[in-house]
N, C-alpha and C. Protein backbone atom coordinates (compact mmCIF):
# COMPACT_ATOMS: atom_id res chain seq x y z
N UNK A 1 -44.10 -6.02 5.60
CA UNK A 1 -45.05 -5.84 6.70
C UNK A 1 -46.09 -4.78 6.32
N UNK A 2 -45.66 -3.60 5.75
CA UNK A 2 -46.66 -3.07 5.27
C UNK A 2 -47.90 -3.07 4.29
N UNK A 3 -47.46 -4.53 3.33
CA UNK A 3 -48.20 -4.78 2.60
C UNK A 3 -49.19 -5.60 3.12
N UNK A 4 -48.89 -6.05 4.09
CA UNK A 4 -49.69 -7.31 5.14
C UNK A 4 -50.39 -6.51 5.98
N UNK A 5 -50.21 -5.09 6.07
CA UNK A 5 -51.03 -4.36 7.09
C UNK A 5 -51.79 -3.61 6.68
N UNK A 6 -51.89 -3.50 5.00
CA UNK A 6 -52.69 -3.05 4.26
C UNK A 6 -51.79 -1.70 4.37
N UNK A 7 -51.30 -1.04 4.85
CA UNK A 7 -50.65 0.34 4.81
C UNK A 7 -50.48 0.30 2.67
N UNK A 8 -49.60 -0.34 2.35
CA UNK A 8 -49.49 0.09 0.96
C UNK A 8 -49.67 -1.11 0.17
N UNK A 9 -50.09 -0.61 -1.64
CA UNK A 9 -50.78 -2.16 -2.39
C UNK A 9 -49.49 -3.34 -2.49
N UNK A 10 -48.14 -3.08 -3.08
CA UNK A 10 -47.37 -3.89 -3.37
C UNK A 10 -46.04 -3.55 -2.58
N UNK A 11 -45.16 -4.76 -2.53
CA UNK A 11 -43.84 -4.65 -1.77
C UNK A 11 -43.14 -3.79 -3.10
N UNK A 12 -42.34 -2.60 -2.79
CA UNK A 12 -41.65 -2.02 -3.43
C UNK A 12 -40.29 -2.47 -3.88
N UNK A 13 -39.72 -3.60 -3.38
CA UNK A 13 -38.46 -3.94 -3.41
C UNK A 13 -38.45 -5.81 -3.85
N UNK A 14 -39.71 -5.28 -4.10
CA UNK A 14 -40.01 -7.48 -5.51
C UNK A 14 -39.43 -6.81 -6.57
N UNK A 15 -39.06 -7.95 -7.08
CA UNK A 15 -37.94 -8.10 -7.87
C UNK A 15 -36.55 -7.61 -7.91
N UNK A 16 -36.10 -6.57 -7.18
CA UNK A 16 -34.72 -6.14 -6.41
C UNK A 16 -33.47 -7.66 -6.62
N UNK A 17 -32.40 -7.27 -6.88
CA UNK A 17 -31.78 -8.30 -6.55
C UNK A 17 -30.64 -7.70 -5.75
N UNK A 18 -30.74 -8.41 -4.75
CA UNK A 18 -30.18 -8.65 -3.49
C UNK A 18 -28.69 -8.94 -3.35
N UNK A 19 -27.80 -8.06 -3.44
CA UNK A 19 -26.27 -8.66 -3.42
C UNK A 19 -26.09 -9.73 -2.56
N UNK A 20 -25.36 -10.29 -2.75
CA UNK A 20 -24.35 -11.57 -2.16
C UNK A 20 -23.04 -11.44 -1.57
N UNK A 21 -22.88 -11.48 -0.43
CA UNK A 21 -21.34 -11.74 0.10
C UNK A 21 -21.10 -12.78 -0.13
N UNK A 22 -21.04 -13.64 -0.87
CA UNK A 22 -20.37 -14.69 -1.26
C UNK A 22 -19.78 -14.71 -2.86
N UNK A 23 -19.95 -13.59 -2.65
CA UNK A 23 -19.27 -13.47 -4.31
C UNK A 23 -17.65 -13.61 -4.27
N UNK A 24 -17.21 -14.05 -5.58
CA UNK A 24 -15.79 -14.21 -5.90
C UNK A 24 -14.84 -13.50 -5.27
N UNK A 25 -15.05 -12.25 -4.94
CA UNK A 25 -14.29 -10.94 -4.37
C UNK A 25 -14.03 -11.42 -3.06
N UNK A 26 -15.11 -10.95 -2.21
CA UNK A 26 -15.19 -11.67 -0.25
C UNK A 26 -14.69 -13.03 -0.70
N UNK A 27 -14.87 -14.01 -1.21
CA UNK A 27 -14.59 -15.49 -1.07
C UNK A 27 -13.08 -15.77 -1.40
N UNK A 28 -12.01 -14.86 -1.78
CA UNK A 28 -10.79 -14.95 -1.70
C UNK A 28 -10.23 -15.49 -0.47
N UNK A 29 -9.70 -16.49 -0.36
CA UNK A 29 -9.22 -16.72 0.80
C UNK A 29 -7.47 -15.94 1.01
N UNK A 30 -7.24 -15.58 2.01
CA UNK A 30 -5.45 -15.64 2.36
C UNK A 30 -4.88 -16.34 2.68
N UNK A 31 -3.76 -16.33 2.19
CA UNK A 31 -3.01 -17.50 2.09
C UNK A 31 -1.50 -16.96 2.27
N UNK A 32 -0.87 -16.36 3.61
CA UNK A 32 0.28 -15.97 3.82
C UNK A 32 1.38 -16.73 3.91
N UNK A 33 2.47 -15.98 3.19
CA UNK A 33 3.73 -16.82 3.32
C UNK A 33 3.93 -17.58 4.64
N UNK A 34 4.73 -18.50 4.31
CA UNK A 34 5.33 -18.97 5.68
C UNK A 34 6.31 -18.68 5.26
N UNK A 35 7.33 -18.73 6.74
CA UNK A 35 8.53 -18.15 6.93
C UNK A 35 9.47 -18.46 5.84
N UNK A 36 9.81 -20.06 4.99
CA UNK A 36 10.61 -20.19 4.02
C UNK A 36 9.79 -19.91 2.78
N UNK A 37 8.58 -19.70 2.78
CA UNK A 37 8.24 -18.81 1.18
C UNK A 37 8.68 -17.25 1.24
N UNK A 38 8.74 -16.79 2.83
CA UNK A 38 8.89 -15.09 2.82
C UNK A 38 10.41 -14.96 2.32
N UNK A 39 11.19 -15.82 3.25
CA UNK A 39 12.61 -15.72 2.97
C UNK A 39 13.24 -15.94 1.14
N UNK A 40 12.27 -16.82 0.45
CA UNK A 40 12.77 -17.12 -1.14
C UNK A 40 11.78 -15.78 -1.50
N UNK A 41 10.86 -15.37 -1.07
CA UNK A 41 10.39 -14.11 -2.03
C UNK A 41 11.71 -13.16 -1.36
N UNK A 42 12.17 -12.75 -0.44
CA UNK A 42 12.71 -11.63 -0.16
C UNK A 42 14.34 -11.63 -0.96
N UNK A 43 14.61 -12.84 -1.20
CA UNK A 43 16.04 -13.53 -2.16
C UNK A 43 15.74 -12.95 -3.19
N UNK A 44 14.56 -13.40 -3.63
CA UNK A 44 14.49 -13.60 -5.46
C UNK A 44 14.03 -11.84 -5.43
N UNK A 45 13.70 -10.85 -4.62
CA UNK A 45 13.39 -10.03 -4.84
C UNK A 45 14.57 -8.75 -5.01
N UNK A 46 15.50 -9.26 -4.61
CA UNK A 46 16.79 -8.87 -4.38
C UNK A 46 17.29 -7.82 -5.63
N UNK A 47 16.97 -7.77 -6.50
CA UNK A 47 17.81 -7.11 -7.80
C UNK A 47 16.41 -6.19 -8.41
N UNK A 48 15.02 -6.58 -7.86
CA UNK A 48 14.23 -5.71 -8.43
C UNK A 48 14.02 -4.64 -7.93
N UNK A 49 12.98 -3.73 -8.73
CA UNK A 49 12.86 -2.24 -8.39
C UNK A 49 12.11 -2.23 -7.53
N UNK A 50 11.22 -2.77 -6.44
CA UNK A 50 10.60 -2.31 -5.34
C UNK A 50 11.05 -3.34 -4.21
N UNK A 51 12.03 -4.04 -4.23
CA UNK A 51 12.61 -4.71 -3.16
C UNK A 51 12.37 -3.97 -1.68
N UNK A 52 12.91 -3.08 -1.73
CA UNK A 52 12.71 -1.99 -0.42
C UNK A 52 11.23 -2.10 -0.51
N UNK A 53 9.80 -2.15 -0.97
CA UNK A 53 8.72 -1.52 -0.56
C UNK A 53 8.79 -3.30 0.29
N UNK A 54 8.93 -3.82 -0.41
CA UNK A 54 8.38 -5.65 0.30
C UNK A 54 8.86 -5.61 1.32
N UNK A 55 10.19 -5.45 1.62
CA UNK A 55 10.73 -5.42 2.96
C UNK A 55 10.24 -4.99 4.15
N UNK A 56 9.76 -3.67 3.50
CA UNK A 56 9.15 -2.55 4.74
C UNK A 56 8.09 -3.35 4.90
N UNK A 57 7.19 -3.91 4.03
CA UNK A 57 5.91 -4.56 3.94
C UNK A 57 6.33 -6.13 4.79
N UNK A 58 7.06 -6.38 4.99
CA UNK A 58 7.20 -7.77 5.60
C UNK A 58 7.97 -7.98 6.80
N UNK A 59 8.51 -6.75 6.93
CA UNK A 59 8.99 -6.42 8.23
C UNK A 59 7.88 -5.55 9.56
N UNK A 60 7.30 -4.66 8.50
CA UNK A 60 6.22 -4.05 9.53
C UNK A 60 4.44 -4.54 10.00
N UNK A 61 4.43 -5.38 8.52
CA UNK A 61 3.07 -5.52 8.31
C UNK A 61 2.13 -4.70 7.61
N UNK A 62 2.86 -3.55 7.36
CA UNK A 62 1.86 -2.60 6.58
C UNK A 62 1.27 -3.01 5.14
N UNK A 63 0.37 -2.08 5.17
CA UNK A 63 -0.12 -2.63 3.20
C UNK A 63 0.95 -1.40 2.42
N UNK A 64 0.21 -2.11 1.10
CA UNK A 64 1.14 -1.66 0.03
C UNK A 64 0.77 -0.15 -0.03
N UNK A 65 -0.78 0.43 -0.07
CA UNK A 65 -1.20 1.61 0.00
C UNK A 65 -0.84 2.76 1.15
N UNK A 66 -0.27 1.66 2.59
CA UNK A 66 0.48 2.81 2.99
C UNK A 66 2.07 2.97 3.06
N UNK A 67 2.86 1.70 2.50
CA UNK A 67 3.61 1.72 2.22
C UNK A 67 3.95 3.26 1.29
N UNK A 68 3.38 3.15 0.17
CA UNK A 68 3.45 3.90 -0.68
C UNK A 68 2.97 5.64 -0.11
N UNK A 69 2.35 5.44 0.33
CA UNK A 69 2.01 6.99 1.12
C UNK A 69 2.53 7.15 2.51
N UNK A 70 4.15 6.71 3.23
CA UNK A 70 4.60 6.81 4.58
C UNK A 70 5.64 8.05 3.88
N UNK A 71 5.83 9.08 4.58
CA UNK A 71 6.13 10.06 4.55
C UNK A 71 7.35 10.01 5.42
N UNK A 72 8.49 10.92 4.95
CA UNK A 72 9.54 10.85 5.81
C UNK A 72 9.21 11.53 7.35
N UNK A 73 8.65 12.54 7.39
CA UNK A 73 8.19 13.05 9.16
C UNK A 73 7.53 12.31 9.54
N UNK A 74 6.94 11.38 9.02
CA UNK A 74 6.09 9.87 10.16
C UNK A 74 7.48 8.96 10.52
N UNK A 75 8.64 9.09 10.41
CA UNK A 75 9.85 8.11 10.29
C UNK A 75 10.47 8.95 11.84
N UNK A 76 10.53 8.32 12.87
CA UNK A 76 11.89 8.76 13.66
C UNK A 76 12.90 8.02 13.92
N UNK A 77 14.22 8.49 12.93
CA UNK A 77 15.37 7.75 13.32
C UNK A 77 15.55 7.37 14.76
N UNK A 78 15.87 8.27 15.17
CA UNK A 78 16.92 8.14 16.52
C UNK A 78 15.49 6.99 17.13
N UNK A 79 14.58 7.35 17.39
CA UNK A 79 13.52 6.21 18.57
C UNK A 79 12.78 5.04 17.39
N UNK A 80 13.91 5.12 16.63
CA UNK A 80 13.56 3.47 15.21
C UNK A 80 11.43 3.72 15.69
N UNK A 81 11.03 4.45 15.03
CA UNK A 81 9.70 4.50 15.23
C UNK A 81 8.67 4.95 13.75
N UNK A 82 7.76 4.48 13.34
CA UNK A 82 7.41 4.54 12.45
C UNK A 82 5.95 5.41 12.58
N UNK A 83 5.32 5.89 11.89
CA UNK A 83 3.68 6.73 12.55
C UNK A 83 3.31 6.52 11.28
N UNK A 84 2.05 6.05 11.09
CA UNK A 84 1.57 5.15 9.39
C UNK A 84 0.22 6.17 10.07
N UNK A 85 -0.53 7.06 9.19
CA UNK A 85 -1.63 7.92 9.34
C UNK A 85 -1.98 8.29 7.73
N UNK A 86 -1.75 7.70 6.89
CA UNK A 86 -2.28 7.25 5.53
C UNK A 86 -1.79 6.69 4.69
N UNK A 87 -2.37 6.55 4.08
CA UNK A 87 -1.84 6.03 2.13
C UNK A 87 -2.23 6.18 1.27
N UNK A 88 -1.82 5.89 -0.02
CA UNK A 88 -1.84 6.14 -1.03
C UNK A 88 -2.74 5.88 -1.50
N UNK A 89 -3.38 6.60 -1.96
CA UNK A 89 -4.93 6.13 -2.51
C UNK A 89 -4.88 7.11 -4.40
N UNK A 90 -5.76 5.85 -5.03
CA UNK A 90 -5.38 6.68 -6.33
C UNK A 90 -6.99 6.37 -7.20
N UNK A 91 -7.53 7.35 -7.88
CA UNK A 91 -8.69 7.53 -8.44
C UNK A 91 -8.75 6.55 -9.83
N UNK A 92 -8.86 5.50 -10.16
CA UNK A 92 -8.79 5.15 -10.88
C UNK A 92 -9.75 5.52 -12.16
N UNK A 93 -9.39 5.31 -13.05
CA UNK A 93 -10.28 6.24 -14.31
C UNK A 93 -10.31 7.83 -14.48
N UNK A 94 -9.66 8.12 -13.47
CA UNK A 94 -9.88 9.14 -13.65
C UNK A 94 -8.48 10.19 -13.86
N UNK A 95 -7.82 9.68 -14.62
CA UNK A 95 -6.29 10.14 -14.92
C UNK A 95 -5.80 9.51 -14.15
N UNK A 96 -5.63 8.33 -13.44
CA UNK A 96 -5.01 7.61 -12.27
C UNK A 96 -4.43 8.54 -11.50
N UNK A 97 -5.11 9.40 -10.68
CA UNK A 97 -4.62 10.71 -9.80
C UNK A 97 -4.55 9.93 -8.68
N UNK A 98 -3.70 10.10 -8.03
CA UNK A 98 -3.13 9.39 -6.40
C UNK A 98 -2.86 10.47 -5.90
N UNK A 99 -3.28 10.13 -4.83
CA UNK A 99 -3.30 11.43 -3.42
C UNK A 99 -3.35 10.41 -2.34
N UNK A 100 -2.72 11.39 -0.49
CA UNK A 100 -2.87 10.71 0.33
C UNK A 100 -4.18 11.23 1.03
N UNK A 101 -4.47 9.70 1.28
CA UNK A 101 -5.59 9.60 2.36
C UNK A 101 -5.84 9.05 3.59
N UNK A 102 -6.56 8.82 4.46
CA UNK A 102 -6.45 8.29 5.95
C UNK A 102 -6.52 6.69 5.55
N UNK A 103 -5.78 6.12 6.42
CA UNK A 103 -5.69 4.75 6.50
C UNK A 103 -7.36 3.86 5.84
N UNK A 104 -7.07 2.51 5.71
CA UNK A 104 -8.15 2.12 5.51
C UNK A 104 -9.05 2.02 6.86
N UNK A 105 -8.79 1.80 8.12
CA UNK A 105 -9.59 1.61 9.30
C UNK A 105 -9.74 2.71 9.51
N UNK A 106 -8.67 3.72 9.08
CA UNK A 106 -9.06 5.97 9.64
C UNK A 106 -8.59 5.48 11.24
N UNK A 107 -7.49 4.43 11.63
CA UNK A 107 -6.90 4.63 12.75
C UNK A 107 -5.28 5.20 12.18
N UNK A 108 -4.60 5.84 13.32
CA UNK A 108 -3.07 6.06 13.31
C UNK A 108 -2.57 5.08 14.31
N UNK A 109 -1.34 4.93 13.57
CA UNK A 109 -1.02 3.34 14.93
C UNK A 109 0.40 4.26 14.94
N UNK A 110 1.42 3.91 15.48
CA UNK A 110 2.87 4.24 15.78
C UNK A 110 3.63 3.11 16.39
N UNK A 111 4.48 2.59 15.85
CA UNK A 111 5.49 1.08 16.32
C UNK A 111 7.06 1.37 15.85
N UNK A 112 7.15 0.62 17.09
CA UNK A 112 8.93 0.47 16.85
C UNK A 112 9.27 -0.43 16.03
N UNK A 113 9.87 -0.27 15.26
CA UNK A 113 10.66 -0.95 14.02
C UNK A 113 12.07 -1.67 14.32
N UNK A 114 12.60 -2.68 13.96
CA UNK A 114 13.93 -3.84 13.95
C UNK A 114 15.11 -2.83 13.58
N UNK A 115 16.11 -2.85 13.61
CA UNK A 115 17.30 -1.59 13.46
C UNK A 115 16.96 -2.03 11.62
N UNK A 116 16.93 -3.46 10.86
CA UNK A 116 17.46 -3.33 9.98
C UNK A 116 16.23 -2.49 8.95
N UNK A 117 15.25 -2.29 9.67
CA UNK A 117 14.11 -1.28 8.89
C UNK A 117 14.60 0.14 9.20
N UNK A 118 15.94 0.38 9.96
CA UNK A 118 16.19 1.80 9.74
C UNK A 118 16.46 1.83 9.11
N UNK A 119 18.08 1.37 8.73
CA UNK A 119 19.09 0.54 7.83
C UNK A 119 18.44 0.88 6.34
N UNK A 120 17.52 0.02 6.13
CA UNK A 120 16.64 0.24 5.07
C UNK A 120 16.61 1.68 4.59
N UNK A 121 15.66 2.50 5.45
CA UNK A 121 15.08 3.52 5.48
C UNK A 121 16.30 4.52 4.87
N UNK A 122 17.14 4.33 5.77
CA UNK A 122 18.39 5.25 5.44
C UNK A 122 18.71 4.89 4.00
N UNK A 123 19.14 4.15 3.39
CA UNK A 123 19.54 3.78 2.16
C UNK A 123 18.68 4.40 1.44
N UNK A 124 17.55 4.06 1.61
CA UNK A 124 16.72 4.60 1.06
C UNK A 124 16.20 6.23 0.39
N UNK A 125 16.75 6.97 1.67
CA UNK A 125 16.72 8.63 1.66
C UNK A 125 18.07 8.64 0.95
N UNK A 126 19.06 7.67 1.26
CA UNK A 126 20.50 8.26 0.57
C UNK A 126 19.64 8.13 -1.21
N UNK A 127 19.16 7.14 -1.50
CA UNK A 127 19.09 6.93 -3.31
C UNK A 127 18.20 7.99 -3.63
N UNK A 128 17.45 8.43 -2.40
CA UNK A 128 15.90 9.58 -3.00
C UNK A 128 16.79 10.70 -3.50
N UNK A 129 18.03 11.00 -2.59
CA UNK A 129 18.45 12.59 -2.72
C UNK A 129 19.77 12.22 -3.58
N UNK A 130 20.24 11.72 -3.72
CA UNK A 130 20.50 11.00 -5.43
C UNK A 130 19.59 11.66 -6.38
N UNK A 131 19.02 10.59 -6.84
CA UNK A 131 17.72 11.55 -7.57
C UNK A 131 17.28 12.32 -7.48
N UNK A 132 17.17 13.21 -6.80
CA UNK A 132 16.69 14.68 -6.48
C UNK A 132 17.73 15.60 -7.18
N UNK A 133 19.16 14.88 -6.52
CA UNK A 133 19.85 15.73 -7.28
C UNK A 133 20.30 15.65 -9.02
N UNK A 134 19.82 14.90 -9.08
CA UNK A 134 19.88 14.17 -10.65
C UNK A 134 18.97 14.78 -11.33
N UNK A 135 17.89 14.54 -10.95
CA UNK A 135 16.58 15.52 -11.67
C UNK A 135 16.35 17.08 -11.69
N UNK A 136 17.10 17.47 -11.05
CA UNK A 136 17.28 18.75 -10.73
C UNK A 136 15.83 19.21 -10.35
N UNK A 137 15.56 20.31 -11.17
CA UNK A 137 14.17 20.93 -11.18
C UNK A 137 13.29 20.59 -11.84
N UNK A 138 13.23 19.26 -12.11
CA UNK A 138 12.32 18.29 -12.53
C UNK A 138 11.79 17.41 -11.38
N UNK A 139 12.31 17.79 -10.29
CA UNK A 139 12.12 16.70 -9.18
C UNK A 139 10.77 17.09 -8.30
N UNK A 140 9.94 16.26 -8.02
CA UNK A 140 8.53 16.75 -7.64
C UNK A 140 8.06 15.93 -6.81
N UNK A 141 8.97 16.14 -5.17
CA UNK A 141 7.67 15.30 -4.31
C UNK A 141 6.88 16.08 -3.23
N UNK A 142 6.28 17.02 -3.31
CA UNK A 142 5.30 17.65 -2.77
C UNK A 142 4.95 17.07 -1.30
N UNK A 143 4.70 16.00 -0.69
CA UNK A 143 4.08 15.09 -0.20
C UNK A 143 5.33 14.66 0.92
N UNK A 144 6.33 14.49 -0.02
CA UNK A 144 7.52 14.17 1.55
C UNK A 144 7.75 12.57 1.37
N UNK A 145 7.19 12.18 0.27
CA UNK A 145 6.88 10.39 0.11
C UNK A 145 8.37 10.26 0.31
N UNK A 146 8.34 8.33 0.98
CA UNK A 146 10.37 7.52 1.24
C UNK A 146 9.69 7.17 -0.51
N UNK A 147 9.09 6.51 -1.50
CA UNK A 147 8.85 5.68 -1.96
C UNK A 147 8.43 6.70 -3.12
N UNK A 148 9.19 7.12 -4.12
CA UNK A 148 8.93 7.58 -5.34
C UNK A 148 9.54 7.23 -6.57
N UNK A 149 9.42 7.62 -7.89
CA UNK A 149 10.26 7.27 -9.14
C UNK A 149 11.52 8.17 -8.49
N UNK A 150 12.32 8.03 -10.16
CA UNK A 150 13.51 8.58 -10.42
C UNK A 150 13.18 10.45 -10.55
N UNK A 151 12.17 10.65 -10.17
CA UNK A 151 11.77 12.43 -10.37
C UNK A 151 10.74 12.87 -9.17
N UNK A 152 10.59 12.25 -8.12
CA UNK A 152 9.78 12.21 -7.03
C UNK A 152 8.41 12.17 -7.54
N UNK A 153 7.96 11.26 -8.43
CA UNK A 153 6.33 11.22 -8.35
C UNK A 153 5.77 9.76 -8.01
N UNK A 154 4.81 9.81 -7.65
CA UNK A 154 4.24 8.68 -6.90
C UNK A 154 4.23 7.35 -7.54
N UNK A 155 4.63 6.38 -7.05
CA UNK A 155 4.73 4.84 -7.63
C UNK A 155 3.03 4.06 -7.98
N UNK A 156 3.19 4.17 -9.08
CA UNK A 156 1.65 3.21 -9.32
C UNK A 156 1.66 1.78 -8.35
N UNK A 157 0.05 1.88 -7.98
CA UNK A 157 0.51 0.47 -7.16
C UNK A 157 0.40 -1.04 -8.19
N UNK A 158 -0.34 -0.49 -9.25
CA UNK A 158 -0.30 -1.67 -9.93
C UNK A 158 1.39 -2.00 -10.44
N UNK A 159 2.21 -1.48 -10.65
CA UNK A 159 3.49 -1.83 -11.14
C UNK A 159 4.55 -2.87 -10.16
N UNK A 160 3.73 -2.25 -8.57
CA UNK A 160 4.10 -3.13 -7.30
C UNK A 160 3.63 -4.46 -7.56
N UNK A 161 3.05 -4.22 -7.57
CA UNK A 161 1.70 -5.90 -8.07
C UNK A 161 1.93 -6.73 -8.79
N UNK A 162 2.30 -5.95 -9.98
CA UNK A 162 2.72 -6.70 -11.16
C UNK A 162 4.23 -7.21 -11.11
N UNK A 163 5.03 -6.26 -10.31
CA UNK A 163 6.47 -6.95 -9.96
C UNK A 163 6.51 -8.46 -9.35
N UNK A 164 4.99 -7.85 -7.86
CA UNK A 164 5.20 -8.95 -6.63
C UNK A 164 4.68 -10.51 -7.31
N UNK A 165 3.72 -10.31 -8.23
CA UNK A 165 3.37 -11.43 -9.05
C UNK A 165 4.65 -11.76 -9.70
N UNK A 166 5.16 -11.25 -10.28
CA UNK A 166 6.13 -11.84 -11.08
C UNK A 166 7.25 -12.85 -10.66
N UNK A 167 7.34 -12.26 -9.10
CA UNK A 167 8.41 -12.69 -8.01
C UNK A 167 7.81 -14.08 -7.44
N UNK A 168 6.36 -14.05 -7.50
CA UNK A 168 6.06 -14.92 -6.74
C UNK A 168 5.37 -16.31 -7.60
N UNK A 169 5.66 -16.20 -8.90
CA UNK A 169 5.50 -16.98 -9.84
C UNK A 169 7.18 -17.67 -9.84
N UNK A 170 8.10 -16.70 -9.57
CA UNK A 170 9.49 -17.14 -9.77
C UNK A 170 9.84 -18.14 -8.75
N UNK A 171 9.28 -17.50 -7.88
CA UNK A 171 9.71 -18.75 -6.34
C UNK A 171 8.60 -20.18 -6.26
């Protein structure tokens, strides 16, 4: 308009190229389990090392990023209640440094959970402090994470990924 109003000689933004939401990325469609694909992934997942994160993930709905960043004081046993107020977020390139951060929407939600996601949960703290005590003073979770290695440091999410692919090539 300004070039049409004489205000200035040429459009500043000719030749610009113009992103596309229709690129490969946005154009992923989803494609969620149904109930007998969830049930053969949750079988075949049975003996691997992040079995517990899928569960929590398919029982609550959460993502994997806050899976990985739910903290035991967001957990209340006794009122089976869960408080998800970030996740795991990790800098890629840049020493793959992971830290927690606010959700992807930057809302806090809080929901009641099925008994067998306590169940879970509990097992879960029993194997952490296992390892804690195993590692002795090598043990490092700063953060309070349910969801760490064998020495309390943070789970890459690509290793999740690369499991859940693996599982879901199997089924």
């Amino acid at each position: 308009k300004a070039v049409e109003i004489r205000y200035i000689r040429s459009n500043p933004a000719t030749g610009c190229n113009i992103p596309k939401d229709d690129d490969a990325e946005s154009m992923k469609e989803i494609n969620p389990f149904t109930e007998i694909e969830l049930a053969g992934f949750l079988t075949e997942s049975g003996d691997t090392l992040y079995r517990d994160i899928y569960h929590l993930a398919a029982d609550t709905g959460m993502r994997l990023a806050e899976c990985l960043g739910l903290r035991w004081s967001r957990v209340d046993f006794r009122k089976k209640k869960i408080t998800v107020d970030a996740q795991l977020h990790m800098l890629r390139f840049k020493g793959d440094t992971r830290y927690l951060a606010k959700t992807k929407n930057r809302k806090v939600r809080s929901f009641i959970v099925p008994s067998q996601v306590i169940t879970l949960l509990q097992k879960v703290k029993k194997a952490q402090l296992e390892n804690q005590l195993k590692a002795g003073s090598a043990w490092a979770n700063p953060d309070d994470l349910i969801f760490t290695d064998i020495v309390g440091g943070t789970i890459p999410h690509s290793s999740v990924e690369h499991e859940f692919a693996e599982i879901c090539e199997r089924v």
